[in-house]
PDB file of N, CA and C in Angstrom:
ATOM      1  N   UNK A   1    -130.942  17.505-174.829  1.00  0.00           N
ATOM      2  CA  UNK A   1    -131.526  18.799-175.097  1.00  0.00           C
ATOM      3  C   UNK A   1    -132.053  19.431-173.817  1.00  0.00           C
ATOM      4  N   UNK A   2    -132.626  18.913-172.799  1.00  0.00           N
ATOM      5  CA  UNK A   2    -133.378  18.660-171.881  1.00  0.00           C
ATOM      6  C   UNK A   2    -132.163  19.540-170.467  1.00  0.00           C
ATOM      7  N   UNK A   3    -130.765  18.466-170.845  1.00  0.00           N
ATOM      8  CA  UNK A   3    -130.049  18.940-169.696  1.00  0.00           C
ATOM      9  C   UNK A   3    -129.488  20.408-170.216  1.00  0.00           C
ATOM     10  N   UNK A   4    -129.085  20.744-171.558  1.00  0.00           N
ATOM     11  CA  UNK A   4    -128.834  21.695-171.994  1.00  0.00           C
ATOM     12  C   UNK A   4    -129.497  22.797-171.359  1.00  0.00           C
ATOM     13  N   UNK A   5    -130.824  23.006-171.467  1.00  0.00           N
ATOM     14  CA  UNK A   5    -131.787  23.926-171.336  1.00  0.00           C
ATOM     15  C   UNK A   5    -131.572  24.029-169.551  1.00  0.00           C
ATOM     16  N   UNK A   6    -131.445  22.824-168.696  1.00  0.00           N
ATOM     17  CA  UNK A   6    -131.633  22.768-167.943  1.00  0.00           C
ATOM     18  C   UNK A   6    -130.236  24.377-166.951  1.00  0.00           C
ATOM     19  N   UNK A   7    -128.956  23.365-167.490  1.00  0.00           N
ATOM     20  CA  UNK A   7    -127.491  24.059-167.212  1.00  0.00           C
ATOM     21  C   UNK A   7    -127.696  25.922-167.791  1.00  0.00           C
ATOM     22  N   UNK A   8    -128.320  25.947-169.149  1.00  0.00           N
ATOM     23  CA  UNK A   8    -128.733  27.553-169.407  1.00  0.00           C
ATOM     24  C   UNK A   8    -129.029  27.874-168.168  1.00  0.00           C
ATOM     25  N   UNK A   9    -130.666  27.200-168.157  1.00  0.00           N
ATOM     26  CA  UNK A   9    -131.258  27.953-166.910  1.00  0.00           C
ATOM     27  C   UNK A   9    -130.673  28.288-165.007  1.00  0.00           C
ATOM     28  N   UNK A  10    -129.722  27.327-164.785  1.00  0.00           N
ATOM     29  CA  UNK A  10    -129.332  27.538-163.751  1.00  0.00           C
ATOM     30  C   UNK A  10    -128.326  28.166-163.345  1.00  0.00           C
ATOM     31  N   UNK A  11    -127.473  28.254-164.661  1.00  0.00           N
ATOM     32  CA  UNK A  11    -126.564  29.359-165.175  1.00  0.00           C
ATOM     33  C   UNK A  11    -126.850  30.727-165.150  1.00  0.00           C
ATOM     34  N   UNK A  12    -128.087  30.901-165.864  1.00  0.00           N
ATOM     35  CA  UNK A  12    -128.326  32.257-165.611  1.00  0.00           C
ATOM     36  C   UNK A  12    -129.344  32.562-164.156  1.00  0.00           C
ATOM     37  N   UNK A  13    -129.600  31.815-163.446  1.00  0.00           N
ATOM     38  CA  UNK A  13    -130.027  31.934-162.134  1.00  0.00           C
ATOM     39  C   UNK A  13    -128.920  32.303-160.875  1.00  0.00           C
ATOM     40  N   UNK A  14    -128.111  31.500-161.496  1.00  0.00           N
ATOM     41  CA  UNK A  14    -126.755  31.963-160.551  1.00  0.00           C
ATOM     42  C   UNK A  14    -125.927  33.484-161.132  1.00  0.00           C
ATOM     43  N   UNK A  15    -125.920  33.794-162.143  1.00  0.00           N
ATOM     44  CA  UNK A  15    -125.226  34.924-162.482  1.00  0.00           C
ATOM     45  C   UNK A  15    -125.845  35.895-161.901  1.00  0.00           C
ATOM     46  N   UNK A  16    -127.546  35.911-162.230  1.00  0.00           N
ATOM     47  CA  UNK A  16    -128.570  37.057-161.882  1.00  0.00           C
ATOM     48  C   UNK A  16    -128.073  36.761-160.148  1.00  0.00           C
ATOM     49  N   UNK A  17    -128.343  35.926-159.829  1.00  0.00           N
ATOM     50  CA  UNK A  17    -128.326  35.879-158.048  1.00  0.00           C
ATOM     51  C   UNK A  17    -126.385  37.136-157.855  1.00  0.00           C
ATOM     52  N   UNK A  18    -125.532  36.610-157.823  1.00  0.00           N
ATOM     53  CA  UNK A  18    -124.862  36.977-158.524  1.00  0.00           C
ATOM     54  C   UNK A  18    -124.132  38.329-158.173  1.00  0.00           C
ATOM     55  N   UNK A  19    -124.874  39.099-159.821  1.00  0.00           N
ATOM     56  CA  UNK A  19    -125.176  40.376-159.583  1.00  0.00           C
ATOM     57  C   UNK A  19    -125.937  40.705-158.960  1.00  0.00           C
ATOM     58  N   UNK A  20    -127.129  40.597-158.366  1.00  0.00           N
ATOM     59  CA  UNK A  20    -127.576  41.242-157.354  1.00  0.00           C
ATOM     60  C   UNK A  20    -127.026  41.352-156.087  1.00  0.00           C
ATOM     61  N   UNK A  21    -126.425  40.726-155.942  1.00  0.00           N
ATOM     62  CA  UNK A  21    -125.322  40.594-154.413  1.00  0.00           C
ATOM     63  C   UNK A  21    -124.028  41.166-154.545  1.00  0.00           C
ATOM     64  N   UNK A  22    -123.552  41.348-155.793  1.00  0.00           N
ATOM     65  CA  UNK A  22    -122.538  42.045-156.261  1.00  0.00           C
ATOM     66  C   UNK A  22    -122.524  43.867-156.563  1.00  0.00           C
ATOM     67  N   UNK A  23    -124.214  43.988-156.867  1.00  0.00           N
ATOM     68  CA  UNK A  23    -124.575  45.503-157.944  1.00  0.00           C
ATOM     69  C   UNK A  23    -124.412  46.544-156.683  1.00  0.00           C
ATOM     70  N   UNK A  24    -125.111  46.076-155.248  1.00  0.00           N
ATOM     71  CA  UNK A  24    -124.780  47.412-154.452  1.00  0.00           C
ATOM     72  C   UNK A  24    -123.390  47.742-154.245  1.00  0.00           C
ATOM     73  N   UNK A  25    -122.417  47.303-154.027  1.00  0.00           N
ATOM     74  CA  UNK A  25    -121.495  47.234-153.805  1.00  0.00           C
ATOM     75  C   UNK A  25    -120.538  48.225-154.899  1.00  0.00           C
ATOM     76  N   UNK A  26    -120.606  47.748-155.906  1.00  0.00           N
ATOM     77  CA  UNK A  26    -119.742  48.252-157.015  1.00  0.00           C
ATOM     78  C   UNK A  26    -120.469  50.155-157.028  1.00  0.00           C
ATOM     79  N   UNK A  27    -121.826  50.119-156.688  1.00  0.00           N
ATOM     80  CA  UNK A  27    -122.290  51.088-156.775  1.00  0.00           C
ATOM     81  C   UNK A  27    -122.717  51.742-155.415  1.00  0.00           C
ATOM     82  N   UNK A  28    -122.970  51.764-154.186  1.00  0.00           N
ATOM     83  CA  UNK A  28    -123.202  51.940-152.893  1.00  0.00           C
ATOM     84  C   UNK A  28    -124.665  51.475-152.598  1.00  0.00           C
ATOM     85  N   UNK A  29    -125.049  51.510-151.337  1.00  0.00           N
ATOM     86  CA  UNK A  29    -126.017  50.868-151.134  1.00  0.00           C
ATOM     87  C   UNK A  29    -127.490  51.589-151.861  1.00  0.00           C
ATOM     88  N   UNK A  30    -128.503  51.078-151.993  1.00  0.00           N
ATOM     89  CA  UNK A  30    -129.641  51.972-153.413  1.00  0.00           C
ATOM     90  C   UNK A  30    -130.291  52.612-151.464  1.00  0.00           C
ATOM     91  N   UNK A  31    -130.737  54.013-152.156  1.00  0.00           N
ATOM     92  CA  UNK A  31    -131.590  54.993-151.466  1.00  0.00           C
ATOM     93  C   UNK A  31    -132.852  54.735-151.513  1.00  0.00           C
ATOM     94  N   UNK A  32    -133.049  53.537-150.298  1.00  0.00           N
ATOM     95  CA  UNK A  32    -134.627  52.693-149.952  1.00  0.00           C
ATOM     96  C   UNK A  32    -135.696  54.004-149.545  1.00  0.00           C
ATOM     97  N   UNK A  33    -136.983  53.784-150.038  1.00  0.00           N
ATOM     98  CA  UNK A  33    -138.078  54.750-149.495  1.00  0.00           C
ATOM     99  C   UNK A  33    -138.205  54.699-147.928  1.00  0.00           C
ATOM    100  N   UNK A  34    -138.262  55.476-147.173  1.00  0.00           N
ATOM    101  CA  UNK A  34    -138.568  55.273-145.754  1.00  0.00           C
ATOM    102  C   UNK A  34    -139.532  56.176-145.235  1.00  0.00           C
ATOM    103  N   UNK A  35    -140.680  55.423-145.087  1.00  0.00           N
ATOM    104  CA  UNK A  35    -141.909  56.511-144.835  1.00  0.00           C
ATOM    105  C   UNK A  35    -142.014  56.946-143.541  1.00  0.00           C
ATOM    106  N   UNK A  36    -141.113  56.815-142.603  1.00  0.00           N
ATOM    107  CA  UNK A  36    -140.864  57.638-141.390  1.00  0.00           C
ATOM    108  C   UNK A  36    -140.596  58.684-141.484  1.00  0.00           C
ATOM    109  N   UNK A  37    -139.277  59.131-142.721  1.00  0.00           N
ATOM    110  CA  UNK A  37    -139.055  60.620-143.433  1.00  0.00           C
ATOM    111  C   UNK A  37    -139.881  61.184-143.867  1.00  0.00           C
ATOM    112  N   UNK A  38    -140.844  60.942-144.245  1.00  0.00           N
ATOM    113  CA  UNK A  38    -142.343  61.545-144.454  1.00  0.00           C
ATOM    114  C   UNK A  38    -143.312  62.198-143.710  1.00  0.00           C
ATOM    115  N   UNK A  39    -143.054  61.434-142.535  1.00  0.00           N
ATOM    116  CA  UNK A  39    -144.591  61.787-141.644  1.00  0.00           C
ATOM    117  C   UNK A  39    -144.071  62.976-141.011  1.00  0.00           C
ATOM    118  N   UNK A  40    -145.448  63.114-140.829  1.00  0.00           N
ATOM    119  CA  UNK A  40    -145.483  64.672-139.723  1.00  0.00           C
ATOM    120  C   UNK A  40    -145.195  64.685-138.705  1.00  0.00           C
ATOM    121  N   UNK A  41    -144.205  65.311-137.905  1.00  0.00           N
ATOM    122  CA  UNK A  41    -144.013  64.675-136.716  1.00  0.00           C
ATOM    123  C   UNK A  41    -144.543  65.142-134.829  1.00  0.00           C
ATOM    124  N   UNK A  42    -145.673  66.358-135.884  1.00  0.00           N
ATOM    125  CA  UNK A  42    -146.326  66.923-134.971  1.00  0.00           C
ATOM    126  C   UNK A  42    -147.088  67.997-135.201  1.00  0.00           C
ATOM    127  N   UNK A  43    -147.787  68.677-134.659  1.00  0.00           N
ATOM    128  CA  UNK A  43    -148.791  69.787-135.041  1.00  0.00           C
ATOM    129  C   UNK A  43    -148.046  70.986-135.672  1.00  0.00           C
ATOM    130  N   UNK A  44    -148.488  71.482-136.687  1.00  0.00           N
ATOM    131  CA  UNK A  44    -147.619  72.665-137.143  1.00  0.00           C
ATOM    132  C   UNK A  44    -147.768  73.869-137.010  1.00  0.00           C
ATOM    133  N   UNK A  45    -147.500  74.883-137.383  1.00  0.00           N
ATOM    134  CA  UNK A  45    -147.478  76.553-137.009  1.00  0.00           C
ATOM    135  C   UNK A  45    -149.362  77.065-136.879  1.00  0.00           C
ATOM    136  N   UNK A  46    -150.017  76.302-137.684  1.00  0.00           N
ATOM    137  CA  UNK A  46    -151.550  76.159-137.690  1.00  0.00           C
ATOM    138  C   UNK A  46    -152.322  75.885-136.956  1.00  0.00           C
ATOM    139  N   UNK A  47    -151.763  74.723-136.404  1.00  0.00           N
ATOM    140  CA  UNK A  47    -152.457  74.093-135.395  1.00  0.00           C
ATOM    141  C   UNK A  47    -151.857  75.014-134.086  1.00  0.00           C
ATOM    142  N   UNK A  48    -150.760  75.148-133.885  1.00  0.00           N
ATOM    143  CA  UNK A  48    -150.648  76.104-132.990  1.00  0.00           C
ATOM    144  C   UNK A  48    -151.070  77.275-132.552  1.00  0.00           C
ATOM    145  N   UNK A  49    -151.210  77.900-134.003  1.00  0.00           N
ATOM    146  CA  UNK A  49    -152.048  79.540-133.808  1.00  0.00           C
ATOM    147  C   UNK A  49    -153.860  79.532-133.564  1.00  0.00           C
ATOM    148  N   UNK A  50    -154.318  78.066-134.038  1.00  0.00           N
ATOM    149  CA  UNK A  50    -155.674  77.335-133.358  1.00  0.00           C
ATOM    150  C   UNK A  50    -155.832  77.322-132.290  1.00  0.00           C
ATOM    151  N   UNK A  51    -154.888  76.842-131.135  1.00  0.00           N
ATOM    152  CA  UNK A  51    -154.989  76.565-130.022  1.00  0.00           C
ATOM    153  C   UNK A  51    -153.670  77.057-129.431  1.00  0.00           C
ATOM    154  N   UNK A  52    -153.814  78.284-129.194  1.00  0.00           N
ATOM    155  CA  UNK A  52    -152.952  78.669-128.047  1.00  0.00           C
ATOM    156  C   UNK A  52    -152.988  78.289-126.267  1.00  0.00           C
ATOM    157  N   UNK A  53    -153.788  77.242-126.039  1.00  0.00           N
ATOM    158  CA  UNK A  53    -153.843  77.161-124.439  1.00  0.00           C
ATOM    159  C   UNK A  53    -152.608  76.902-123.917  1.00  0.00           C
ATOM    160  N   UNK A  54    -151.399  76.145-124.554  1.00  0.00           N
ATOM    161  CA  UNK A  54    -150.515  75.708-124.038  1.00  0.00           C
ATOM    162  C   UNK A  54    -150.598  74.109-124.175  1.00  0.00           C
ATOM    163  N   UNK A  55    -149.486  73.534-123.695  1.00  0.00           N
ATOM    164  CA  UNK A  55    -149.625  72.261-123.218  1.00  0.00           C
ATOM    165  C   UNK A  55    -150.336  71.756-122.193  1.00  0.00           C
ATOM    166  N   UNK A  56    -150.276  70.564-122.597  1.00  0.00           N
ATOM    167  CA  UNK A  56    -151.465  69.684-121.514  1.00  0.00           C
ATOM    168  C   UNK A  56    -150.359  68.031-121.876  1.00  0.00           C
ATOM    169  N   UNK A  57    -150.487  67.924-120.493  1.00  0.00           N
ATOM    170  CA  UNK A  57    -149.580  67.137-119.641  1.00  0.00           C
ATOM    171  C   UNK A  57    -150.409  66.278-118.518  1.00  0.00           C
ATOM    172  N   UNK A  58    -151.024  64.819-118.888  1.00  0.00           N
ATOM    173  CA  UNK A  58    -151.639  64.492-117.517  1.00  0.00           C
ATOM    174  C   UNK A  58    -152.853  65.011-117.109  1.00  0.00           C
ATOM    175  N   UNK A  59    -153.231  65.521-118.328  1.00  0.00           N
ATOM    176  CA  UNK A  59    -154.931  66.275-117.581  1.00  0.00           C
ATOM    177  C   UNK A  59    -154.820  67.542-116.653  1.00  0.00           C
ATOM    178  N   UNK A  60    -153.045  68.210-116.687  1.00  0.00           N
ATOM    179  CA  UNK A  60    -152.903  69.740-116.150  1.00  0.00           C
ATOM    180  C   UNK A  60    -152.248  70.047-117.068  1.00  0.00           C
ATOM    181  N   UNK A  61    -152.245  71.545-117.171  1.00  0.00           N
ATOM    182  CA  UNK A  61    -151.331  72.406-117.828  1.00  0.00           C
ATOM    183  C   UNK A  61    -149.978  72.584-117.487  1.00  0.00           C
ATOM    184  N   UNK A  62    -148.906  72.571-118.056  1.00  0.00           N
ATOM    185  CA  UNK A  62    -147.699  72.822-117.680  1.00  0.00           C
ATOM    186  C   UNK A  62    -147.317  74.017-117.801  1.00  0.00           C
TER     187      UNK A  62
END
């Protein structure tokens, strides 16, 4: 009874393993979150019209 349960279980450990190594494929790779696409990647039209001095470069103005 024991090995029965046992062969189920490793049976369906290997199928699941399996399909997961199989599922991107049949379907293309899944569209991972990437929180780099997110961030801001710098001061915006706001912050600009705040501070018009220009750039600063090195402790001078460019």
């Amino acid at each position: 009874m024991a090995t029965t349960s046992l062969k189920a279980s490793l049976l369906r450990n290997a199928v699941g393993a399996l399909l997961a190594f199989l599922f991107p494929s049949w379907y293309g790779p899944r569209k991972k979150y990437r929180p780099e696409d997110h961030y801001m990647r710098g001061p915006g039209p706001k912050w600009h019209a705040k501070h018009p001095s220009g750039r600063v470069k090195g402790g001078r103005r460019i």
